[in-house]
Every structure is written in C-alpha cells, then in structure tokens.
C-alpha atoms as a PDB file:
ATOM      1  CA  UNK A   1       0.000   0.000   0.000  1.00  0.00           C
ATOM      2  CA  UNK A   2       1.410   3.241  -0.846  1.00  0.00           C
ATOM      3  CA  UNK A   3       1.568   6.147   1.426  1.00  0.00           C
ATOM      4  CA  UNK A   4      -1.252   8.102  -1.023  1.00  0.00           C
ATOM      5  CA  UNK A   5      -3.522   4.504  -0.828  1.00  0.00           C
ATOM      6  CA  UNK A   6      -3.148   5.145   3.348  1.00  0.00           C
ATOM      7  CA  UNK A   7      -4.805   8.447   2.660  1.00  0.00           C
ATOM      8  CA  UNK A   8      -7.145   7.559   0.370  1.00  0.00           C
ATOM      9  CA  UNK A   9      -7.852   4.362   2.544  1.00  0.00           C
ATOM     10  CA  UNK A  10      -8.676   6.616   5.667  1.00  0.00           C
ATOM     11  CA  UNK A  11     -10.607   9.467   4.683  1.00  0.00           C
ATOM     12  CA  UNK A  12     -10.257  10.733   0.746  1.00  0.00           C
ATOM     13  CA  UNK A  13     -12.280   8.024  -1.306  1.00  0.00           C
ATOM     14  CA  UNK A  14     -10.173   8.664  -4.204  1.00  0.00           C
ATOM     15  CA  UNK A  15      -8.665   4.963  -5.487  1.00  0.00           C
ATOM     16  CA  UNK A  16      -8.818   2.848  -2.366  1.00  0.00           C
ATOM     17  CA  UNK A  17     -12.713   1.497  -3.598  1.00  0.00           C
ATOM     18  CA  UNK A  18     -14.562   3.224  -0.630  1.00  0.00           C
ATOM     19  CA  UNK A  19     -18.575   3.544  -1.222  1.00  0.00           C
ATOM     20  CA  UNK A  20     -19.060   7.439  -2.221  1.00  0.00           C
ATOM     21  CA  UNK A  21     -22.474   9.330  -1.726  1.00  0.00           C
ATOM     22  CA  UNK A  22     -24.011  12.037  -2.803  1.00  0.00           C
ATOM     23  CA  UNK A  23     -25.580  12.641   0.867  1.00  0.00           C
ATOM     24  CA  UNK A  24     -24.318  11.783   4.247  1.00  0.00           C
ATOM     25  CA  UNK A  25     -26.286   8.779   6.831  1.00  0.00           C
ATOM     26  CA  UNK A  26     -27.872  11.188   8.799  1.00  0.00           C
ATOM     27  CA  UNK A  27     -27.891  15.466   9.475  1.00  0.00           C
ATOM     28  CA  UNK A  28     -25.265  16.518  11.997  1.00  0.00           C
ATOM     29  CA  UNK A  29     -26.243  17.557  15.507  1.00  0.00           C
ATOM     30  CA  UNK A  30     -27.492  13.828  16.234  1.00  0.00           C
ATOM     31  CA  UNK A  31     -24.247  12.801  18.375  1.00  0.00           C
ATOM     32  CA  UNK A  32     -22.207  14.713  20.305  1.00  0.00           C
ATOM     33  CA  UNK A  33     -18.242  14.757  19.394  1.00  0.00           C
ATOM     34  CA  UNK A  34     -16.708  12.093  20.760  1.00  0.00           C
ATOM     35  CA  UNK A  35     -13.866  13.146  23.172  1.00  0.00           C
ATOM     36  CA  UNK A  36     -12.143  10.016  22.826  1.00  0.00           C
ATOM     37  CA  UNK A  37     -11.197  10.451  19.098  1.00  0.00           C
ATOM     38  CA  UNK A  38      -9.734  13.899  19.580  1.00  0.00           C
ATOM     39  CA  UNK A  39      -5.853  14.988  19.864  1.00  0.00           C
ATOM     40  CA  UNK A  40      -3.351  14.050  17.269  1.00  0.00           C
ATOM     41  CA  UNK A  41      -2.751  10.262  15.841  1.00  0.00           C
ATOM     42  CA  UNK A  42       0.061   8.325  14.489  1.00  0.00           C
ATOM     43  CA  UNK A  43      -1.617   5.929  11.900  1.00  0.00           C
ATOM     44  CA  UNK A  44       0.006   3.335  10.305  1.00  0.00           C
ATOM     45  CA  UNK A  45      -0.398   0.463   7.389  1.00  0.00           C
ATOM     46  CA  UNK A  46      -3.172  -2.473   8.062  1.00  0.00           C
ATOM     47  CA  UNK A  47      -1.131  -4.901   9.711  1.00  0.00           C
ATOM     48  CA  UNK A  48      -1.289  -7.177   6.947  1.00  0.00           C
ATOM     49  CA  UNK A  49       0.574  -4.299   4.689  1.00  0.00           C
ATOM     50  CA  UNK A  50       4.215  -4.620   4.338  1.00  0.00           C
ATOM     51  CA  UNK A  51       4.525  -1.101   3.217  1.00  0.00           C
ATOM     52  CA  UNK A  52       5.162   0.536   6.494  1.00  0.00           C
ATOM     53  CA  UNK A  53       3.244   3.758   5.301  1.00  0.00           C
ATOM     54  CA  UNK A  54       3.021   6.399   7.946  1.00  0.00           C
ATOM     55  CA  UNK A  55       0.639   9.953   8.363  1.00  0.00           C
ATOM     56  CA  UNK A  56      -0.456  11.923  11.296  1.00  0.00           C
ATOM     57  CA  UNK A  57      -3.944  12.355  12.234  1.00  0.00           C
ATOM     58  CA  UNK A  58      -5.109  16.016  13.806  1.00  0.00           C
ATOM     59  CA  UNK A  59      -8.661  15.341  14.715  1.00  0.00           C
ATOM     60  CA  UNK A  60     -10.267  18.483  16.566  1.00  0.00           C
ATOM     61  CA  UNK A  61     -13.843  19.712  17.646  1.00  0.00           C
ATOM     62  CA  UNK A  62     -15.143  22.144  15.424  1.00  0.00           C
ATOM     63  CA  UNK A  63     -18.304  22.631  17.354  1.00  0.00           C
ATOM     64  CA  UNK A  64     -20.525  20.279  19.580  1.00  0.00           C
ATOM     65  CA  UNK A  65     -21.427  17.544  17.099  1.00  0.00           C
ATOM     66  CA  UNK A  66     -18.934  18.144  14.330  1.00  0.00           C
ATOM     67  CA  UNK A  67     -14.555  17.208  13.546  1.00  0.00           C
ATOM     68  CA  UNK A  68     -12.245  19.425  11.850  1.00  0.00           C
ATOM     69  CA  UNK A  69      -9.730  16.624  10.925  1.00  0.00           C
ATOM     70  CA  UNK A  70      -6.240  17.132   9.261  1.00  0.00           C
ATOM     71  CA  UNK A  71      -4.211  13.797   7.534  1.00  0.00           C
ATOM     72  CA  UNK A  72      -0.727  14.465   6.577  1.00  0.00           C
ATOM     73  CA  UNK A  73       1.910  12.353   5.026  1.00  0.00           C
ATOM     74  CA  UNK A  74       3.420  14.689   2.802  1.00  0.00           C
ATOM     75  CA  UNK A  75       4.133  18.405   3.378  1.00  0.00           C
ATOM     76  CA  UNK A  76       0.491  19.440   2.512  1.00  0.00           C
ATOM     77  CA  UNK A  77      -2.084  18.384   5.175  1.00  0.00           C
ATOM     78  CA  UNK A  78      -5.371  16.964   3.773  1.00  0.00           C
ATOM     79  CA  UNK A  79      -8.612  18.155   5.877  1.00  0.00           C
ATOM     80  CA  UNK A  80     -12.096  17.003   6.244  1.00  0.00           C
ATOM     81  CA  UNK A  81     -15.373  17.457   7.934  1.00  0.00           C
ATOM     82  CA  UNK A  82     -16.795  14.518   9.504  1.00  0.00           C
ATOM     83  CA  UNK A  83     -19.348  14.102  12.434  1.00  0.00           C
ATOM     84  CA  UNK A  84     -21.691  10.551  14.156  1.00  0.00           C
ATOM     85  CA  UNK A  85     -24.353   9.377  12.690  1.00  0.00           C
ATOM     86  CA  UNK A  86     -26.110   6.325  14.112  1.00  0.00           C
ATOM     87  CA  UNK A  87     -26.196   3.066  12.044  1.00  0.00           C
ATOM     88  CA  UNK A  88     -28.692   0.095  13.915  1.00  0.00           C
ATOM     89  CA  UNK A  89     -27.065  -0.667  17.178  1.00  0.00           C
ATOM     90  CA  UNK A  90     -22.986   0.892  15.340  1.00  0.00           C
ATOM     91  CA  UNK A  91     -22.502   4.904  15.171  1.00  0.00           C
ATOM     92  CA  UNK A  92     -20.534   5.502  12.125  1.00  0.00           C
ATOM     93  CA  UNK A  93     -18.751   8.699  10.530  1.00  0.00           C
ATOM     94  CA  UNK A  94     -19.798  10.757   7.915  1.00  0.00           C
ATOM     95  CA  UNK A  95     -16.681  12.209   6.248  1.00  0.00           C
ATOM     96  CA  UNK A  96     -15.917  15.060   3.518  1.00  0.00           C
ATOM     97  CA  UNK A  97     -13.042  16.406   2.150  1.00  0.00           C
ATOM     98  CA  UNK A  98     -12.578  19.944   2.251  1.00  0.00           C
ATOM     99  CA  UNK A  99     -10.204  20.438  -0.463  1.00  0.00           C
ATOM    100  CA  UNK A 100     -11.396  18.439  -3.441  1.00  0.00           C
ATOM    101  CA  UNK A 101     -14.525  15.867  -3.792  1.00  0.00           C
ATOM    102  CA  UNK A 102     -15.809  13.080  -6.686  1.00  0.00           C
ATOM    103  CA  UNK A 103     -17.855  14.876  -8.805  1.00  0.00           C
ATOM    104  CA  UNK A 104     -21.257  14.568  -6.710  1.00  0.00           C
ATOM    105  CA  UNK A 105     -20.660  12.594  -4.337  1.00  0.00           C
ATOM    106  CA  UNK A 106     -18.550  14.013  -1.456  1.00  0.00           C
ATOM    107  CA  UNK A 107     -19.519  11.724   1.410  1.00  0.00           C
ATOM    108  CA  UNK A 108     -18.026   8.417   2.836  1.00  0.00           C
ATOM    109  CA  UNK A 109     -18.349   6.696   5.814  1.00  0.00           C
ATOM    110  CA  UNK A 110     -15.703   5.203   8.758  1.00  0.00           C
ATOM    111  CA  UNK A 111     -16.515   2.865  11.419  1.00  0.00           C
ATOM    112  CA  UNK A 112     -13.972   4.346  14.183  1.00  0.00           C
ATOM    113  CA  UNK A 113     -13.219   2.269  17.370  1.00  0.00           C
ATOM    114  CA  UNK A 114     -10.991   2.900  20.696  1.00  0.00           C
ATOM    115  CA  UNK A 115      -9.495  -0.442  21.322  1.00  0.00           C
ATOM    116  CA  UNK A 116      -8.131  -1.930  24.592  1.00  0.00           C
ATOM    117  CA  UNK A 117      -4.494  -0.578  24.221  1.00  0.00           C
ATOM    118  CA  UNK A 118      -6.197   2.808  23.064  1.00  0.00           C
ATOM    119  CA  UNK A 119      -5.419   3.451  19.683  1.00  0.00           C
ATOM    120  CA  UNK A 120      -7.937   4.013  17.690  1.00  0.00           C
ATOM    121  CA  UNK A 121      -9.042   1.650  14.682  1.00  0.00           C
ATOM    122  CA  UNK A 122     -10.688   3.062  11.781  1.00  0.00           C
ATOM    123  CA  UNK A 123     -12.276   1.454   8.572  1.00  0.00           C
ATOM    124  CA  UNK A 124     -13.874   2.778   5.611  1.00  0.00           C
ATOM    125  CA  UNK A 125     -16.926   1.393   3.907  1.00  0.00           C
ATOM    126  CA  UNK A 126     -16.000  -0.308   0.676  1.00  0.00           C
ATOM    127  CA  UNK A 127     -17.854   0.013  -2.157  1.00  0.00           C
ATOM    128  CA  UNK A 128     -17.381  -3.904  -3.118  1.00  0.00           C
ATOM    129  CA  UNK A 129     -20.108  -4.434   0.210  1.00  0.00           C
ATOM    130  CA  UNK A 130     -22.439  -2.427  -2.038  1.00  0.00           C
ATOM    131  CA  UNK A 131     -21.885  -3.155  -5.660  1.00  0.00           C
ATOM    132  CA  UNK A 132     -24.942  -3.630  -7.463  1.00  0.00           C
ATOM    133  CA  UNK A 133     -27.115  -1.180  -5.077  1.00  0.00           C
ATOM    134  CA  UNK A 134     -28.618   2.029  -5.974  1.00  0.00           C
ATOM    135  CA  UNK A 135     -27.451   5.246  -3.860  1.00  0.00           C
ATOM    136  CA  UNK A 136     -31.176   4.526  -1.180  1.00  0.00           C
ATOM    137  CA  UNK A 137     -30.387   1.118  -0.924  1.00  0.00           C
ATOM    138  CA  UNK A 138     -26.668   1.411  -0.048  1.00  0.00           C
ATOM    139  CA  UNK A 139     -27.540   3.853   2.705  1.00  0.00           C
ATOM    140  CA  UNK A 140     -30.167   1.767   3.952  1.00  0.00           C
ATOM    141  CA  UNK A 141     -27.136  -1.072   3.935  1.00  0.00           C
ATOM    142  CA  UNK A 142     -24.944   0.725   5.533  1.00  0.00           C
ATOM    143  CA  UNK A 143     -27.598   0.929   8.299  1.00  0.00           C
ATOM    144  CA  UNK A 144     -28.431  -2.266   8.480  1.00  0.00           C
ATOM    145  CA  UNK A 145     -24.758  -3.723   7.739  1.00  0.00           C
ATOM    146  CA  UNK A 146     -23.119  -1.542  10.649  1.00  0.00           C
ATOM    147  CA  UNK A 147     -21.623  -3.921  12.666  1.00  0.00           C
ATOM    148  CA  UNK A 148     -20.757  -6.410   9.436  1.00  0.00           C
ATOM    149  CA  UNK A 149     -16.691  -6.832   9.419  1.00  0.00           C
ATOM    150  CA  UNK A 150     -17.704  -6.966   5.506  1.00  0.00           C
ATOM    151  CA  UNK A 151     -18.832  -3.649   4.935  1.00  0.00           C
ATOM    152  CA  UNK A 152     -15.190  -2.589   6.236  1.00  0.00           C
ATOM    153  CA  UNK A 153     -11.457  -2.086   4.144  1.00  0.00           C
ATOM    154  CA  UNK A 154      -8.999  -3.236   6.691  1.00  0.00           C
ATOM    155  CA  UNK A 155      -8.520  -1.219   9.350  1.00  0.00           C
ATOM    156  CA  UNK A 156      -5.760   1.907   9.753  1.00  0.00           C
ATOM    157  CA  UNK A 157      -4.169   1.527  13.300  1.00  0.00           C
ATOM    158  CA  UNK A 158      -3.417   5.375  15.156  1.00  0.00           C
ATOM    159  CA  UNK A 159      -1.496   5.553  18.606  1.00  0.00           C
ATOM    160  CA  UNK A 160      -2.311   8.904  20.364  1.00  0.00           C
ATOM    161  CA  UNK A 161       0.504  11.161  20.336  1.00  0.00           C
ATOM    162  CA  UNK A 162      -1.111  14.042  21.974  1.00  0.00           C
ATOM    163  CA  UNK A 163      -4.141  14.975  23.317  1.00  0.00           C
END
C-alpha cells in the first residue's frame, strides 16, 4: 500500500474502492463529538501491509457535534469534515473532504473504534459491500450492515501522540 492509498484508505475516497455518496447517513447535531477520538494520531499500514506507510492524524472539535480533521503524510495536510451518525445498534462517521470531492458525491463513511491498548481503529466502507445497489439502498445497507466486518477495508491503526 502506498503512502497516497493510506490516505485515500482513511478518509479521501479517491482509489482505495470506498462507497461514495451524494448525501451523508444522517444530518449533523445527532451525536455529540466524541472526546475520545480527539488529539493528534500516528496511523500506520493495516497490519497485513508490508509497506510501512506512515501519516499523522489532527482530529479536533469544530463545534458540539462536528470534527475538523487534518491527515498528513506529505508536506500538505489533507482536511475534512466529519461528524456521528447512528447506524442500527454501530454509530458511524460521515466524512468530507474539504479540499477536493468526486464529482457529486462528497460523502463516505468510517466505522472508528478505541481499542483496549487505546489506539484508535478506523475502517472505511467499501464500495465492493455495495456493488450492485442504488445510492437509497446502499444507505439503507450501511444501516443495516453496521456492525458487518464486511462492509469494512482493513482497518488503519493510530497511537495517540497528543491529546
């Protein structure tokens, strides 16, 4: 995997085969930000990639139910909006790039989770999960899929660096 695939994997939706919308899951406002997520990250490769591909992660609160997130690997930072949206019984991120989009549909989605040694996990939808589905139907998928392991690219791995 190549440093711009690790990007792409965690937040652009570019070439990493992410499902892209033309609207998010949900409105924002619905979930509060989650404290846990915020501070700065230092993500790495899916375990299962050799490539050793490395980026920070600045995630911060831009107001009560909403990220300002910044993903460097390069000398230019990449930033997004993202904020919760719930999913059945899974609450799931709806993320947007703030510098460039595909043509109509900006949106993706990320599962995000804290895990016991506290870095955080994160994994995009794919758009493999949905092939097949008109734009309602994927949603409604992704709503009902949630907590399906298949709906997910492999996961990026972040240790906290700073709060």
């Amino acid at each position: 995997m190549t440093q711009t695939r690790l990007a792409v994997l965690l937040l652009a939706a570019v070439t990493c085969g992410c499902y892209e919308a033309s609207v998010p899951l949900g409105p924002p406002g619905e979930i509060a930000v989650d404290p846990a997520i915020l501070g700065t990250w230092q993500c790495a490769s899916p375990p299962e990639d050799k490539s050793d591909s490395q980026a920070t992660l600045v995630v911060m609160r831009f107001d009560e139910a909403q990220y300002f997130a910044e993903w460097t690997e390069g000398r230019e930072p990449d930033l997004y909006r993202a904020y919760a949206s719930r999913a059945g019984s899974q609450v799931l991120l709806n993320v947007r790039s703030l510098g460039f989009q595909v043509e109509g549909k900006p949106w993706v989605f990320m599962r995000y989770r804290i895990d016991a040694a506290g870095r955080l996990n994160l994994a995009i939808v794919r758009d493999k999960a949905l092939e097949g589905l008109a734009e309602r139907e994927a949603l409604d998928a992704i709503r009902t899929r949630a907590a399906d392991a298949a709906l997910y690219e492999s996961s990026i791995f972040c240790t906290r660096t700073r709060d």
